[in-house]
Protein backbone atom coordinates (compact mmCIF):
# COMPACT_ATOMS: atom_id res chain seq x y z
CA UNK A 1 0.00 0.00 0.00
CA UNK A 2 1.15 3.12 -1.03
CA UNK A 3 0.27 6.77 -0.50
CA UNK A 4 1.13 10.50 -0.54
CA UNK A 5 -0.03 12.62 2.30
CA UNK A 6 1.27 15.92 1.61
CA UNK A 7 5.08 15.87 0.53
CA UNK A 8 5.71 12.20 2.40
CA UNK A 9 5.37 9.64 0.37
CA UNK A 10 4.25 6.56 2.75
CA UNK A 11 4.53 2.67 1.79
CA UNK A 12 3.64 -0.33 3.85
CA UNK A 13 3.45 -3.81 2.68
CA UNK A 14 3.59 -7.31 3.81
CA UNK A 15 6.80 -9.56 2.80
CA UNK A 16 6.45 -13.17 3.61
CA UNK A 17 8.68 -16.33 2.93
CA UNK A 18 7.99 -20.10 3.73
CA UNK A 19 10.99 -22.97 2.47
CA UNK A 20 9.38 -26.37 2.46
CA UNK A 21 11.53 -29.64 2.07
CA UNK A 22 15.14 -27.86 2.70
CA UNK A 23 18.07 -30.25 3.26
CA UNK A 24 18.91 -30.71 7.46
CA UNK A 25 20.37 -33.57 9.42
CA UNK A 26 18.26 -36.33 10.93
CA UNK A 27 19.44 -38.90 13.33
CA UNK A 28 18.01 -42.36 12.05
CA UNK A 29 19.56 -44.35 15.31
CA UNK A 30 18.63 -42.12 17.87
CA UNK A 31 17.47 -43.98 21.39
CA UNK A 32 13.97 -43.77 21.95
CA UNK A 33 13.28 -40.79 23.97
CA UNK A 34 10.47 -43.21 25.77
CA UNK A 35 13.53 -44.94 27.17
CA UNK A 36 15.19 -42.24 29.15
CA UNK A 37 13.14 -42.63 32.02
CA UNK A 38 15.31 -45.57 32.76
CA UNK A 39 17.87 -42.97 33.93
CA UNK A 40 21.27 -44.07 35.41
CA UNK A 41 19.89 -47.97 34.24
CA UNK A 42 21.10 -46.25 30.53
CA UNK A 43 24.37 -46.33 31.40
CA UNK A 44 25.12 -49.72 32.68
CA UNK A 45 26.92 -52.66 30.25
CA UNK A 46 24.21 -54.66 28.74
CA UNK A 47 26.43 -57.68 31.24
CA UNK A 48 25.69 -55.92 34.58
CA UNK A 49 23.70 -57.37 37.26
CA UNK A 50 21.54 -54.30 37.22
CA UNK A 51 20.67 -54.74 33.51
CA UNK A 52 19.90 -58.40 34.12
CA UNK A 53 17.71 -57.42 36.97
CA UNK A 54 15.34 -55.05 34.94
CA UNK A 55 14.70 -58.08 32.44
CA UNK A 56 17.55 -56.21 29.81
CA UNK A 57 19.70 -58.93 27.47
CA UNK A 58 21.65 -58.72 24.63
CA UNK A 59 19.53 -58.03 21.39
CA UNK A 60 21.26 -60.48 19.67
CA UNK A 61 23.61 -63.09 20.29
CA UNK A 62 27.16 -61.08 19.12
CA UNK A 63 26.48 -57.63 21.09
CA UNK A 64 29.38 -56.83 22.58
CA UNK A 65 29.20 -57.85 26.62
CA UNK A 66 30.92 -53.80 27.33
CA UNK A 67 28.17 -52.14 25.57
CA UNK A 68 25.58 -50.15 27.43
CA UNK A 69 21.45 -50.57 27.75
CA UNK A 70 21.26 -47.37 26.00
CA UNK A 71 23.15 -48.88 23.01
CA UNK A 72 21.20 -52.45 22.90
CA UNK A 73 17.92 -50.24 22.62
CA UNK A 74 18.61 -48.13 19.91
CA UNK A 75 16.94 -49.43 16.55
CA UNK A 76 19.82 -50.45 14.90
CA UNK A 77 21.99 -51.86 17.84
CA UNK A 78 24.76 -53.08 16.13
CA UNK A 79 25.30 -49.03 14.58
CA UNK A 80 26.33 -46.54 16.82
CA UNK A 81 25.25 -42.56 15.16
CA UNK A 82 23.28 -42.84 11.33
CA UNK A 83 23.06 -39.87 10.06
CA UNK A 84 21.05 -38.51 7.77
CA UNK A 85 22.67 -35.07 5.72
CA UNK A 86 19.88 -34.84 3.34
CA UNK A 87 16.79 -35.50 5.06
CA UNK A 88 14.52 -33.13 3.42
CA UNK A 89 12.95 -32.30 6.77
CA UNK A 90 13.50 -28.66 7.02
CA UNK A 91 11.33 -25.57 7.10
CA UNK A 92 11.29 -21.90 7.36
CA UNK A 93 9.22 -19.27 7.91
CA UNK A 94 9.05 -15.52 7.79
CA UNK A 95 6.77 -13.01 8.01
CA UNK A 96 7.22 -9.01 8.10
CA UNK A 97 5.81 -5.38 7.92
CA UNK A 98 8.07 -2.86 6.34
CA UNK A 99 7.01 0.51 6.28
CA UNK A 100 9.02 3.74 4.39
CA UNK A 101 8.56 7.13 4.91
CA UNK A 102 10.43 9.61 2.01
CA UNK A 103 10.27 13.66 1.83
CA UNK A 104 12.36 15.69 0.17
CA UNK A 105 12.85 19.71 0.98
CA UNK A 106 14.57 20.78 -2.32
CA UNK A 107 17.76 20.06 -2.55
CA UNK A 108 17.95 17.86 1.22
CA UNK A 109 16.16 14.39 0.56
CA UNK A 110 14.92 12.15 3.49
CA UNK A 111 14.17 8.68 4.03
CA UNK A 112 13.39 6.39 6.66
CA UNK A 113 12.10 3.02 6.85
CA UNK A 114 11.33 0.03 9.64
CA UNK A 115 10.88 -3.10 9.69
CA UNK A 116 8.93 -5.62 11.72
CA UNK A 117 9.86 -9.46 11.51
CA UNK A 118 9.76 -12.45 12.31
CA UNK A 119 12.08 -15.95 11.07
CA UNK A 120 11.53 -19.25 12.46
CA UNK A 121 12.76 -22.85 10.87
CA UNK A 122 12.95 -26.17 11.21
CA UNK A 123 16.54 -28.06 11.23
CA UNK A 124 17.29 -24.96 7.91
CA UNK A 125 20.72 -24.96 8.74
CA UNK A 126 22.79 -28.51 8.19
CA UNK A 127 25.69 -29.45 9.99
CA UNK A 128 27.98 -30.10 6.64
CA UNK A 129 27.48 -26.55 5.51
CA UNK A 130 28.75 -25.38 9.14
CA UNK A 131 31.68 -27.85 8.58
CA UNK A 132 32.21 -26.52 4.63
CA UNK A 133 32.15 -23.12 5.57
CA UNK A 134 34.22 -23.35 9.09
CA UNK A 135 31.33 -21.81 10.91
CA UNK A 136 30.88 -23.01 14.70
CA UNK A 137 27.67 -22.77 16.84
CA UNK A 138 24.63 -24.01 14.71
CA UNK A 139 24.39 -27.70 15.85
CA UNK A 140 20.90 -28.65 13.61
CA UNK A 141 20.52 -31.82 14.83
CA UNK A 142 17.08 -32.44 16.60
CA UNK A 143 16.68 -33.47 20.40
CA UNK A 144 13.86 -35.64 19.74
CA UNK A 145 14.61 -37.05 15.57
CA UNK A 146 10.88 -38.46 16.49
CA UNK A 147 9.38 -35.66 16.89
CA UNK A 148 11.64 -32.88 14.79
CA UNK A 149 8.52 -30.26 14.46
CA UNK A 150 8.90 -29.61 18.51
CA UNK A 151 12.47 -27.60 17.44
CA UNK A 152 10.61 -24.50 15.70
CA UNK A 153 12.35 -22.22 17.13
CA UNK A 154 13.75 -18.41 15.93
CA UNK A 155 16.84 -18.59 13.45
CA UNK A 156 19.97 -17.45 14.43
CA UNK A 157 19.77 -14.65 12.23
CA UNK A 158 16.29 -13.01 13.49
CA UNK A 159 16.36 -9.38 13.19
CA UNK A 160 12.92 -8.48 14.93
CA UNK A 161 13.47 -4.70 14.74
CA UNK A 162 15.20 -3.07 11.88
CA UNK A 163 15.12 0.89 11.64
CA UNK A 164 17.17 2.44 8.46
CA UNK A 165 17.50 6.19 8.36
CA UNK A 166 18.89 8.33 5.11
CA UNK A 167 19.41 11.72 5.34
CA UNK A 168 21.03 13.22 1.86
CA UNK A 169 21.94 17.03 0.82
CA UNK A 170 23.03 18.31 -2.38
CA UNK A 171 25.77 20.75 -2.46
CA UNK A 172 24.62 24.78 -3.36
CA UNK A 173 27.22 24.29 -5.64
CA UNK A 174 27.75 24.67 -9.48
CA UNK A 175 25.82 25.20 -12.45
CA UNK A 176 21.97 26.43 -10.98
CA UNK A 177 22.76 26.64 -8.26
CA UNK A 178 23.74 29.28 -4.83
CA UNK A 179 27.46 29.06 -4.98
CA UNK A 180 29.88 28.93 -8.35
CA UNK A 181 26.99 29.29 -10.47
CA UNK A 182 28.61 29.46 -13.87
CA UNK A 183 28.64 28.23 -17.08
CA UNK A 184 32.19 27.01 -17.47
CA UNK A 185 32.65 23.85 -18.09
CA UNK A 186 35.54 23.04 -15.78
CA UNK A 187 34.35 25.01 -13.02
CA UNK A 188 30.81 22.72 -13.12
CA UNK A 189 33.15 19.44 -13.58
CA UNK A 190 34.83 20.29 -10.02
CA UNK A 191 32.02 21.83 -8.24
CA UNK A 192 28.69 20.85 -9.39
CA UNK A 193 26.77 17.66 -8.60
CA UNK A 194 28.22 16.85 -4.72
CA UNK A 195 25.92 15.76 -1.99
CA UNK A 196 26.33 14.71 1.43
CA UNK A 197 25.01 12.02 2.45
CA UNK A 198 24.67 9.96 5.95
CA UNK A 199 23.34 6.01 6.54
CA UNK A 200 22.02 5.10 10.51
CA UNK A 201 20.94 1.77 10.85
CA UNK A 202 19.10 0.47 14.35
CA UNK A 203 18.29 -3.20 14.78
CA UNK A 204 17.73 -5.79 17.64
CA UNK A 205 18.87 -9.38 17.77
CA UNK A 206 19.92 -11.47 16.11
């Protein structure tokens, strides 16, 4: 939507995003999360008196004796981590309000603008690009692989708040104009056409 209410020039509009499908990391041997309230029990070799107590054995009859509960009840036992790089599973999601604001006042020209957002995903960044591109800190990798939608959560690089501010001014100078107001060539070539000009940016997050 735009309008003109006197010499401002107003615009507001809605920008939205969604990314269905993107490539993330999934965890295809993951332990049950059911089975974690079996606690310290996790822990102990699938040989220990305290596994043999709770009614655990081995799920088959090579399983290594030094191998833990937790181990001998993930779905593929005899694996330790699967994992998946291309799983397919991720998702995005953004949604803002921008609004600008321009005037001018002759030869000084202003404009401001602001911006309201909001970016959420799903497992959007994988693991090999932070490996690729030596980037630390965004571990994609879902607490609960059966139940990945529970990690919505705000991206790393959420900007909620963005306010830009321009503030330009066109010299008095040259041909037209105030100061060295001439027709010579040269003299316009040196003097003519300058503006100042001055870029604030305010924004919270990410």
């Amino acid at each position: 939507i735009q309008h003109e209410i006197g010499k401002y020039l107003i615009d507001i509009s809605y920008q939205g995003n969604r990314g269905r499908r993107l490539n993330s990391t999934l965890l295809l041997n993951q332990l049950p999360t059911s089975r974690l309230a079996l606690g310290s029990l996790l822990q102990q070799r699938i040989d220990s008196p305290a596994a043999a107590a709770a009614g655990f054995t081995k799920p088959f009859p090579s399983f290594p004796n030094n191998q833990t509960v937790a181990q001998s009840l993930r779905p593929f036992p005899q694996y330790f981590d699967v994992s998946e790089y291309n799983a397919g599973i991720g998702r995005s999601w953004y949604d803002s309000l921008q609004t600008k604001v321009e005037r001018r006042f002759g030869d000084w020209q202003m404009m401001a603008g602001y911006t309201f957002s909001k970016t959420l995903g799903i497992g959007h960044y994988r693991q090999v690009f932070n490996q690729a591109f030596g980037t630390q800190g965004y571990n994609v990798a879902a607490q609960d692989n059966y139940n990945y939608n529970e990690m919505k959560a705000y991206q790393p690089f959420d900007l909620p708040h963005v306010f830009n501010l321009l503030l330009a001014y066109d010299l008095p100078m040259g041909k037209g104009k105030k100061f060295m107001n001439s027709s010579n060539f040269l003299s316009n070539l040196l003097f003519g056409g300058w503006n100042v000009s001055g870029i604030a940016r305010y924004q919270a997050g990410p």
